[in-house]
Structure formats: structure tokens, C-alpha cells
Protein backbone atom coordinates (compact mmCIF):
# COMPACT_ATOMS: atom_id res chain seq x y z
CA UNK A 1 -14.17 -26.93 -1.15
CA UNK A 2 -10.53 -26.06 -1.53
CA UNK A 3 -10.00 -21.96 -1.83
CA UNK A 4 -6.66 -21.02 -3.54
CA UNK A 5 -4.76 -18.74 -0.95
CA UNK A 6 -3.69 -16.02 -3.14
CA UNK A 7 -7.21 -15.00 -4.80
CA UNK A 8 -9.55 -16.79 -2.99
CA UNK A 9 -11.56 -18.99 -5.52
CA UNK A 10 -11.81 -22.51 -5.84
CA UNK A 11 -8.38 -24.09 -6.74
CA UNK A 12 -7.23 -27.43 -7.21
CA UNK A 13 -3.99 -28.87 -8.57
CA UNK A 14 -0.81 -27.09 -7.30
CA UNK A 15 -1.29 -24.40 -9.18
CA UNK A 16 -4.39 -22.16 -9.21
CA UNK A 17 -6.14 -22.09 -12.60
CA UNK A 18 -7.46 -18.59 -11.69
CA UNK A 19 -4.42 -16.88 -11.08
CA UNK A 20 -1.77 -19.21 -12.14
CA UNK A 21 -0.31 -18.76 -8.79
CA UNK A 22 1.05 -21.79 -6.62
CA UNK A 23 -2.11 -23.19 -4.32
CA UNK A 24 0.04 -23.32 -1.06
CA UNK A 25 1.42 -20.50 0.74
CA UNK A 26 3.41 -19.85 3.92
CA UNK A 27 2.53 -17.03 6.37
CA UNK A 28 4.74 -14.99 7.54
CA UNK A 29 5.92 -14.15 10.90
CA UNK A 30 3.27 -13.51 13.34
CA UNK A 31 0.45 -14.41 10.27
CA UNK A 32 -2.68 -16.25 10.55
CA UNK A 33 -2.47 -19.74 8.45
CA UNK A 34 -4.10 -19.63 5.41
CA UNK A 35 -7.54 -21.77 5.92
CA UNK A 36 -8.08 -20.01 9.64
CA UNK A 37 -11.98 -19.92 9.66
CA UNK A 38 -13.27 -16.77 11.95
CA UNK A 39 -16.88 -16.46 12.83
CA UNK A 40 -18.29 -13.26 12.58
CA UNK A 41 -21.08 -11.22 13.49
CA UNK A 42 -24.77 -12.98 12.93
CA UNK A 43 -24.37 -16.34 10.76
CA UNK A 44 -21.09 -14.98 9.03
CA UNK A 45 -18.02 -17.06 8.51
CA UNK A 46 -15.19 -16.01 6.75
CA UNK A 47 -12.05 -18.06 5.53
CA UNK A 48 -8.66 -16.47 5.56
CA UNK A 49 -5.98 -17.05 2.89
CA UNK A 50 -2.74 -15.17 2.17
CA UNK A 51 -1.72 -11.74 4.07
CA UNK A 52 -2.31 -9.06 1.31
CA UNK A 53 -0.96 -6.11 3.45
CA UNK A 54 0.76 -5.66 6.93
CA UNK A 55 1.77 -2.77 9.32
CA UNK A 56 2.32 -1.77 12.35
CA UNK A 57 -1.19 -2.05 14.39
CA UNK A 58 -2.57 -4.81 11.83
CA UNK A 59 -2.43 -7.56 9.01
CA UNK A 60 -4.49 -7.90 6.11
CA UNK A 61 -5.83 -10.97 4.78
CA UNK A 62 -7.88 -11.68 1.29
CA UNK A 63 -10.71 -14.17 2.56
CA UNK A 64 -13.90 -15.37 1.23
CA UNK A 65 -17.36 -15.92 2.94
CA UNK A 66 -17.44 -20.08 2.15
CA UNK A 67 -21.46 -20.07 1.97
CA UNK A 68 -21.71 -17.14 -0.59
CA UNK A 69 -17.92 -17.07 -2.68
CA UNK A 70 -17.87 -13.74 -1.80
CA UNK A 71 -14.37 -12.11 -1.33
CA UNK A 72 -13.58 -9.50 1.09
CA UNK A 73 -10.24 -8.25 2.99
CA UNK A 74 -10.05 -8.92 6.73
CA UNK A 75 -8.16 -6.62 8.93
CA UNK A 76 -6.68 -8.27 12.32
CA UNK A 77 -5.97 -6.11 14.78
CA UNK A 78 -1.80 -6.86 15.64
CA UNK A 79 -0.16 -3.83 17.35
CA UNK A 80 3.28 -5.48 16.92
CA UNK A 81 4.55 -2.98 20.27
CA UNK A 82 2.46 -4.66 22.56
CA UNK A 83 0.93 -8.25 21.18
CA UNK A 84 2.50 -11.57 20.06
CA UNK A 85 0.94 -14.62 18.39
CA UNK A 86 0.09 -17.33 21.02
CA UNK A 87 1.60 -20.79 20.38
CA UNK A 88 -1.70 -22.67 18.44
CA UNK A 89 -0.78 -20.05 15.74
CA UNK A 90 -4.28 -17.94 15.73
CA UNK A 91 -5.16 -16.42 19.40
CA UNK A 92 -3.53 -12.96 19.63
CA UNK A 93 -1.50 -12.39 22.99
CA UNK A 94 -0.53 -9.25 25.26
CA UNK A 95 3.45 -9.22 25.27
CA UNK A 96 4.39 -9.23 29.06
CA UNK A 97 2.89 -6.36 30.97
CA UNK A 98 1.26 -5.21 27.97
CA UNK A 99 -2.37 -6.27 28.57
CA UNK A 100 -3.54 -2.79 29.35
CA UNK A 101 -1.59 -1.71 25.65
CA UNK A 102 -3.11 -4.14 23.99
CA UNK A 103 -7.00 -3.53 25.38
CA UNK A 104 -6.13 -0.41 24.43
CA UNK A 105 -5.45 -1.10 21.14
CA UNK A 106 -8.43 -3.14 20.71
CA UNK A 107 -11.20 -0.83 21.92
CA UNK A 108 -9.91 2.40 19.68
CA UNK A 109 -10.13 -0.65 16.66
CA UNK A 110 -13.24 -1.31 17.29
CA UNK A 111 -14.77 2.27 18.34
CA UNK A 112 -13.39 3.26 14.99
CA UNK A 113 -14.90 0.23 12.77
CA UNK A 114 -18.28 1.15 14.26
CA UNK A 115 -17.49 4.90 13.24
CA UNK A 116 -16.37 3.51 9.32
CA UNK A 117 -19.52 0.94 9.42
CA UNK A 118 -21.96 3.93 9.34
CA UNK A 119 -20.00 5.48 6.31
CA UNK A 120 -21.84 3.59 3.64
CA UNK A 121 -22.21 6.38 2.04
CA UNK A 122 -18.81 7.52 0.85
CA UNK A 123 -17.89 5.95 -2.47
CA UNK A 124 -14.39 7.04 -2.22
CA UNK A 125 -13.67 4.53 0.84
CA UNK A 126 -13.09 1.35 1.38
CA UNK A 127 -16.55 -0.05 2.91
CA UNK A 128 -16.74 -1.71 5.99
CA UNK A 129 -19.05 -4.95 6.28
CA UNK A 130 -18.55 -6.29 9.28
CA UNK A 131 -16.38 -6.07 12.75
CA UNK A 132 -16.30 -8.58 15.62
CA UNK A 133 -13.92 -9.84 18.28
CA UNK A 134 -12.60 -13.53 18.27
CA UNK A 135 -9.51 -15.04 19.06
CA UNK A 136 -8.29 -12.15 22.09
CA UNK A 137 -8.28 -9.33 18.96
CA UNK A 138 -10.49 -8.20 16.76
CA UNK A 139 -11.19 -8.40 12.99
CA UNK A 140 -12.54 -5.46 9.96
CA UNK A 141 -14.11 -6.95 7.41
CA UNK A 142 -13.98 -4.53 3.78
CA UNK A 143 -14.64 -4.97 0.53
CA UNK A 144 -12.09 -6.71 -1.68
CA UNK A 145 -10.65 -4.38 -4.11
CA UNK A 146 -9.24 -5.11 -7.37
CA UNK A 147 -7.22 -2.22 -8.00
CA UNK A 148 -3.77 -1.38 -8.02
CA UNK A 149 -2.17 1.32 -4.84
CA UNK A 150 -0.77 4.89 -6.43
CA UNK A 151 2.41 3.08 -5.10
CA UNK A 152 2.39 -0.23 -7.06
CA UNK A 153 1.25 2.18 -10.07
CA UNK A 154 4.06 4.23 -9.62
CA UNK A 155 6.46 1.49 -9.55
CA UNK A 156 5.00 0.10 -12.65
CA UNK A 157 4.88 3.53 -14.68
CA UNK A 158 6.90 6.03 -13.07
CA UNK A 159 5.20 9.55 -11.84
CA UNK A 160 1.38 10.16 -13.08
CA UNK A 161 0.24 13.08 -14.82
CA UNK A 162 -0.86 15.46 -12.81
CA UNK A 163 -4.31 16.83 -14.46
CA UNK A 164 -5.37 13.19 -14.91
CA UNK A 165 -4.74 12.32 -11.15
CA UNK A 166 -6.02 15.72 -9.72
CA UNK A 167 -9.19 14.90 -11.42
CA UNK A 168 -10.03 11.66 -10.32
CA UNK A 169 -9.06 12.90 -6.73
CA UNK A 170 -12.08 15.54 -5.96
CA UNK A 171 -14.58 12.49 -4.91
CA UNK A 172 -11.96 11.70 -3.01
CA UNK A 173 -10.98 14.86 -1.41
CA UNK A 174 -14.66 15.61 -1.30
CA UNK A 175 -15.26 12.30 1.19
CA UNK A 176 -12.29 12.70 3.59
CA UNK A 177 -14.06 15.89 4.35
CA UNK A 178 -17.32 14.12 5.01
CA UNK A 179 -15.23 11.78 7.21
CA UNK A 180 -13.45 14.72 9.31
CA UNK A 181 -17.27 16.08 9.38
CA UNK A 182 -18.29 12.46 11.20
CA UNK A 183 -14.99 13.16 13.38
CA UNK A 184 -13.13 10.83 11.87
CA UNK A 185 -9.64 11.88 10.51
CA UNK A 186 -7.41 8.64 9.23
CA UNK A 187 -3.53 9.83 9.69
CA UNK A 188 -1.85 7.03 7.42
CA UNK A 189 -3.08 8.52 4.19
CA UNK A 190 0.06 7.95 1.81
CA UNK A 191 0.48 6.03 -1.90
CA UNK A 192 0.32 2.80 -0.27
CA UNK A 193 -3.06 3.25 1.48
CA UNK A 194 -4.63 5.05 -2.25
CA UNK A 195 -6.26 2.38 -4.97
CA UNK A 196 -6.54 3.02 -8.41
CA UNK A 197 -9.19 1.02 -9.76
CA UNK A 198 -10.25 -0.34 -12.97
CA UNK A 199 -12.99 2.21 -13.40
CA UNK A 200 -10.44 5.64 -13.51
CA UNK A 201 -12.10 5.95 -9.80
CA UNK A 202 -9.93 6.31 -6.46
CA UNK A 203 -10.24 4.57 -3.25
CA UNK A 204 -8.54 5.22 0.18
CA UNK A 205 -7.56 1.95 2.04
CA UNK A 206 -6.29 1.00 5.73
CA UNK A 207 -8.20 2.59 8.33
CA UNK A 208 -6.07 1.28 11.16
CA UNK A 209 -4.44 4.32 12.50
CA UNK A 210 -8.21 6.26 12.00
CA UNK A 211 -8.81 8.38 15.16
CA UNK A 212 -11.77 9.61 16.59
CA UNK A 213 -11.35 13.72 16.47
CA UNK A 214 -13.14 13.61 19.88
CA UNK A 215 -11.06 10.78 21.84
CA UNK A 216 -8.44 12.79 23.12
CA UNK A 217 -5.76 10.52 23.56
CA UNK A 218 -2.57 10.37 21.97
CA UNK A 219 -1.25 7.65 20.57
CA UNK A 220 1.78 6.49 18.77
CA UNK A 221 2.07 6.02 15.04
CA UNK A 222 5.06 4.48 12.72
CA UNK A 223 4.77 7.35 10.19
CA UNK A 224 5.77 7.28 7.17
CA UNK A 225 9.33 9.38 5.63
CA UNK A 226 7.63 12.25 3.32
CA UNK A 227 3.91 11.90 3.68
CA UNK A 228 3.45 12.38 7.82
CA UNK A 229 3.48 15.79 9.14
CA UNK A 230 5.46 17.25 11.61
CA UNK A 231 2.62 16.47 14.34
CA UNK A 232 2.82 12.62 13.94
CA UNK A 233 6.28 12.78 15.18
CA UNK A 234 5.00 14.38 18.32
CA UNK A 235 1.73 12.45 18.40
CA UNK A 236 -0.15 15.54 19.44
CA UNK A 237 -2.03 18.36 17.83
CA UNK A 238 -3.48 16.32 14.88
CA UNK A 239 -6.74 16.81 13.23
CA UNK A 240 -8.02 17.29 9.31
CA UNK A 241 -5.04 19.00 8.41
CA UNK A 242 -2.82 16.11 9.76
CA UNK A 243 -5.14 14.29 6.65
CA UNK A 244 -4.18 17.41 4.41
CA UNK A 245 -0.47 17.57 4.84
CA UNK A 246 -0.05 13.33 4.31
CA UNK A 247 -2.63 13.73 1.13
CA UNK A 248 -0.70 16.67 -0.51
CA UNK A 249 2.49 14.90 0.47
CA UNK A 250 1.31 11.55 -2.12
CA UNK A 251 0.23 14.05 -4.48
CA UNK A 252 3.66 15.60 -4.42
CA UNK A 253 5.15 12.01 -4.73
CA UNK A 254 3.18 10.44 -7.35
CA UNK A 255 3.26 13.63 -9.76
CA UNK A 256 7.13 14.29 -9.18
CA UNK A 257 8.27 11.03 -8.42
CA UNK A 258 9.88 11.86 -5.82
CA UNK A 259 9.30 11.47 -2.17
CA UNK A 260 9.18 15.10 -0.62
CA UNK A 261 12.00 16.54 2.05
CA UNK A 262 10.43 15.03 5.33
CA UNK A 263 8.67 17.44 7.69
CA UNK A 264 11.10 17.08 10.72
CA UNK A 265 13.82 18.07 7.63
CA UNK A 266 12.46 20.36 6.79
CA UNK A 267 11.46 21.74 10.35
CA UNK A 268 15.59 21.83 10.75
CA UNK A 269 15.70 24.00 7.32
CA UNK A 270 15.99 21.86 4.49
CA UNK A 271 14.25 23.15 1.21
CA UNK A 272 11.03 21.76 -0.63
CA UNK A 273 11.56 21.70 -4.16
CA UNK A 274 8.53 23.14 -5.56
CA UNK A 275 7.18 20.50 -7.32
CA UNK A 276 7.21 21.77 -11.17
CA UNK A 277 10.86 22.61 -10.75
CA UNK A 278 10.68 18.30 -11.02
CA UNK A 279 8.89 18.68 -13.97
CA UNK A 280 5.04 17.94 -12.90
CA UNK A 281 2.43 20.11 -14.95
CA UNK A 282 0.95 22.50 -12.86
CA UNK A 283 -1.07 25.74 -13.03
CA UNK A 284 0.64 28.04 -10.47
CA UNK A 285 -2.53 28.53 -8.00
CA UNK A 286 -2.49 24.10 -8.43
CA UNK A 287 0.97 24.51 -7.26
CA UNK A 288 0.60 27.15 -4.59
CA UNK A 289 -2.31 25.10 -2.99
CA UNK A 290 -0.32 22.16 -2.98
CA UNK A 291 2.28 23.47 -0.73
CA UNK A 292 -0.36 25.71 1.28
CA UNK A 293 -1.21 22.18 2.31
CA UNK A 294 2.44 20.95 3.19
CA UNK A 295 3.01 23.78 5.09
CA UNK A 296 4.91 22.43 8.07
CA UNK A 297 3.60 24.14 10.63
CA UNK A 298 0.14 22.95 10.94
CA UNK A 299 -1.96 25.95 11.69
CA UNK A 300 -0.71 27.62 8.30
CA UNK A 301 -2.61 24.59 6.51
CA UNK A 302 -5.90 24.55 5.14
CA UNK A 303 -8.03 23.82 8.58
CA UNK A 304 -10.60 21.86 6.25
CA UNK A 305 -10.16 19.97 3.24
CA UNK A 306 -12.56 22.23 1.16
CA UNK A 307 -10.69 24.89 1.37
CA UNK A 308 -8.15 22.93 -0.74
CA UNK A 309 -10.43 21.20 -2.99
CA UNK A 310 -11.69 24.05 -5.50
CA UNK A 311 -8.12 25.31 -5.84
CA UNK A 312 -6.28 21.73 -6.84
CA UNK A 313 -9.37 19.84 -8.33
CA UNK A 314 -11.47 22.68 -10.09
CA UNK A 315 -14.87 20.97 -10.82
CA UNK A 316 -15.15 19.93 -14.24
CA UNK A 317 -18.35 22.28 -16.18
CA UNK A 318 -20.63 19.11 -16.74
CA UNK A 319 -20.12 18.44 -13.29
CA UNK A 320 -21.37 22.10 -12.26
CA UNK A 321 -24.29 22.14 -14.36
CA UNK A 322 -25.52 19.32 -12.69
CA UNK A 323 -25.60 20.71 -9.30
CA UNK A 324 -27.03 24.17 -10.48
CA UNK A 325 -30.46 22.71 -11.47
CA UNK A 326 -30.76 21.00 -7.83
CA UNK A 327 -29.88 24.57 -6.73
CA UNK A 328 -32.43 26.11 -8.34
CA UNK A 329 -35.23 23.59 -7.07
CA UNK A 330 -34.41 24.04 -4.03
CA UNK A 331 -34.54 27.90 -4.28
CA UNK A 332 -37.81 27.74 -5.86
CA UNK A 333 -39.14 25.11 -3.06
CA UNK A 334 -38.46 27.64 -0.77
CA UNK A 335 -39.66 30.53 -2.79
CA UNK A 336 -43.21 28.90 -2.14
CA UNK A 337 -43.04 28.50 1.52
């Protein structure tokens, strides 16, 4: 069965019926071709077509699982500072003298997709479904979104308003604390790596640069102008509020429309325009916590993510009468003990 490359269904005909986009597609460089079967874990097989995102430590691919139709996104681990694509266009290489890089590389990528596997809990991420290692790399298998990122979004419609997108973000904000809790903090949170979906919910993407709180080691990121913190330039002394400062940062971005004065800029003096002076519709103690959390130095941040949470998101009153009556079982449980 012929898959069209773009959305992954059966296509045939030049053009895909489904999507009305062309049915042949050329990767780019360093890309897997579209068609590249990869076996994964168990009796799972999974058929790559067009790259869907691409950074620095990884490309993205839509796929489908050919005995089930099912769509999902496959992450390949490509750290483009140390690894090349071999000549028969799939195996993954170590550039010269780089093979101790690139092992590297491939056991933090797969210590964290067994970390993000166990997560199944945590609506507000991306879910992982599989990992395995083929081809001298190795491969994350999520769920296939259809949403749109808080970038794309803002491109489309210009900034968001800013009581509407600080109340779809507490689940959010809520399960980035549960993944600091698990040790896990993900230090590429930005616009492009948030997904709006079709439901009003949120859902935070791209786990490649996620770090185990315990490893230890540094290691070098390509952050991002206005979301990353001054730490990420330094590569050492991040944690939850590393998370905090790039998740404030998008905030700032997509309710302003514009990107903020970068940390190291701001380390060297410039100003942060407070971010109603651009015309976003804040309550002060919204606004105050906002830039608590871009404070540049990162011990004057919020340590944890809840101490944010209450003070930009407050909970909505339907949403606090529903916890109070587990509350009060619980007291009364233990009442009879």
C-alpha cells in the first residue's frame, strides 16, 4: 500500500486526496527517505514519510505503523556536531573522532525516552510509545498530534490573549512540575516546542534536549534568542527553573508579540519591557509573577513551578470545588482510623 508522505494515509495519484498535497517529496539534507521502514521494539514496524520538525540533536518524521494505519511522529536521534548520514542514505555515522560524542549522545537519548515512557500519565505531554536503536542511532516514537505550535498560531493570528492562554496553561504548568518531580527537566521549552490543539488543550513537544536532574553532566545546547536563560549559555547550573525562565519567556512572546530582550542582554544591562507596557492584559500580581520567573539570575526564580502556578493561572472555582470534596473524604477516612 502506497502512504502519502506528507500525512501518512493511503495516497495514490500525484496528488494526495487526503491532503491535497503532492504524493512525492524530497528529504532534506541529512533526512531519512520517505518510505525508510524501521523495526521497532516487539513486532512493531513503522514507515517514515516527510521530516515534520528538525534541530540540532534530532529530526522528526510523521510515520505510520503499516499493519495498524496508525500515525505517530518518530524522533531520530542526529546530533548534527558530531554525526553525519552514511552513504546508503539511512545508517547514522560518528563524524571523524567523534564516536565517543556521538555514544554519548545516544545513551542520554535513550536514558531519557525510558524516563518519558513511564510518564503516561501526564496529559499535557507528548506520549512516548516506543524507543529502540537501529541503524547506529536511535529512534522516539510519540503520538501524532494534530495541532498547531503557539508559534505557527502566532504567525497566523498575531499575539494571543492573555487570560485565554494563561488558562489553558495550568495542566500544563501543573505536569512540568510532575516531570521535574520524576527528575526530568526539558530545557528547549519555547513556542515552537508548545501545541495548541483542537480541543482548547495544550501540549509540550520535543523532548530531545530533556535532562536527567541527577546525570550530572553538562552538555551543550543551541538555545534559543529570548526563551533560554542565562544558564544555557554556560551549560551549567540548570534545573526546574531553567524550565521556568524558557516557559515565562513564550508566555511573554505569545501575549506581547514580541520576543523578550535575551538573557545574556540583558545580563549586560539592557531593559525588559514589562510586558503590559506592549499592551498584553494583565492583572499586576499576573505580571509580577511573570517576570519573578524571568528573573535572570536563576536563584531569584521560582525554585519550583508551583510556586508560579497559583499566581499566573489562578484555578478556575468549578475546578476548586471539585478537589474540595476529595479533600474532605480523605479527611474523614482518616478521621476513622
Amino acid at each position: 500500500m502506497d502512504f502519502c508522505p506528507h500525512c501518512m494515509y493511503p495516497a495514490s495519484g500525484p496528488v494526495c486526496k487526503r491532503c491535497g498535497k503532492p504524493t512525492n517529496w524530497t528529504p532534506g539534507e541529512q533526512q531519512l527517505p520517505a518510505g525508510t521502514m524501521l523495526d521497532g521494539s516487539g513486532l512493531h514496524r513503522y514507515l517514515t514519510g516527510a521530516a515534520i520538525g528538525q534541530g540540532g540533536f534530532g529530526i522528526t518524521y510523521i510515520a505510520v505503523e503499516p499493519d495498524s494505519g496508525k500515525r505517530v511522529a518518530v524522533k531520530e536521534c542526529f546530533p548534527v556536531q558530531c554525526a553525519v548520514r552514511a552513504a546508503d542514505g539511512k545508517r547514522v555515522e560518528p563524524k571523524p573522532g567523534m564516536s565517543a560524542q556521538l555514544q554519548g549522545a545516544l545513551n542520554s537519548f535513550l536514558d531519557e525516552a525510558r524516563l518519558l515512557a513511564k510518564q503516561t500519565e501526564l496529559k499535557s505531554v507528548v506520549q512516548v510509545e516506543d524507543f529502540f536503536s537501529t541503524n547506529g542511532t536511535a529512534y522516539l516514537v510519540m503520538e501524532y498530534l494534530d495541532g498547531v505550535t503557539l508559534s505557527d498560531k502566532m504567525k497566523a493570528e498575531g499575539r494571543l490573549p492573555a487570560q485565554r492562554l494563561l488558562s489553558m496553561l495550568r495542566p500544563l504548568m501543573e505536569d512540568i512540575g510532575k516531570l521535574h518531580a520524576s527528575g526530568i527537566i526539558h530545557r528547549d521549552i519555547s513556542p515552537d516546542n508548545i501545541m495548541w490543539m483542537p480541543d482548547g488543550s495544550l501540549k509540550l513537544l520535543d523532548f530531545g534536549c530533556a535532562r536527567s536532574m541527577e546525570d550530572g553532566k553538562s552538555m551543550s545546547i543551541l538555545v534559543k534568542h529570548g526563551v533560554a536563560p542565562v544558564e544555557q549559555y554556560q551549560t551549567r547550573g540548570q534545573g526546574p527553573w531553567t524550565d521556568i525562565y524558557s516557559l515565562c519567556a513564550t508566555i511573554y512572546y505569545c501575549i506581547t508579540g514580541s520576543l523578550p530582550t535575551s538573557a545574556v542582554e540583558r545580563l549586560e544591562g539592557e531593559a525588559l519591557k514589562p510586558p503590559t507596557e506592549l499592551g498584553a492584559d494583565l492583572t499586576p500580581k499576573q505580571e509580577a509573577a511573570l517576570l519573578w520567573g524571568m528573573a535572570v539570575q536563576p536563584t531569584k526564580r521560582p525554585q519550583h513551578i508551583e510556586l508560579l502556578t497559583g499566581q499566573l493561572c489562578p484555578e478556575k472555582p468549578n475546578e476548586r470545588k471539585k478537589r474540595e470534596p476529595a479533600k474532605k473524604r480523605k479527611s474523614s477516612v482518616s478521621g476513622n482510623k
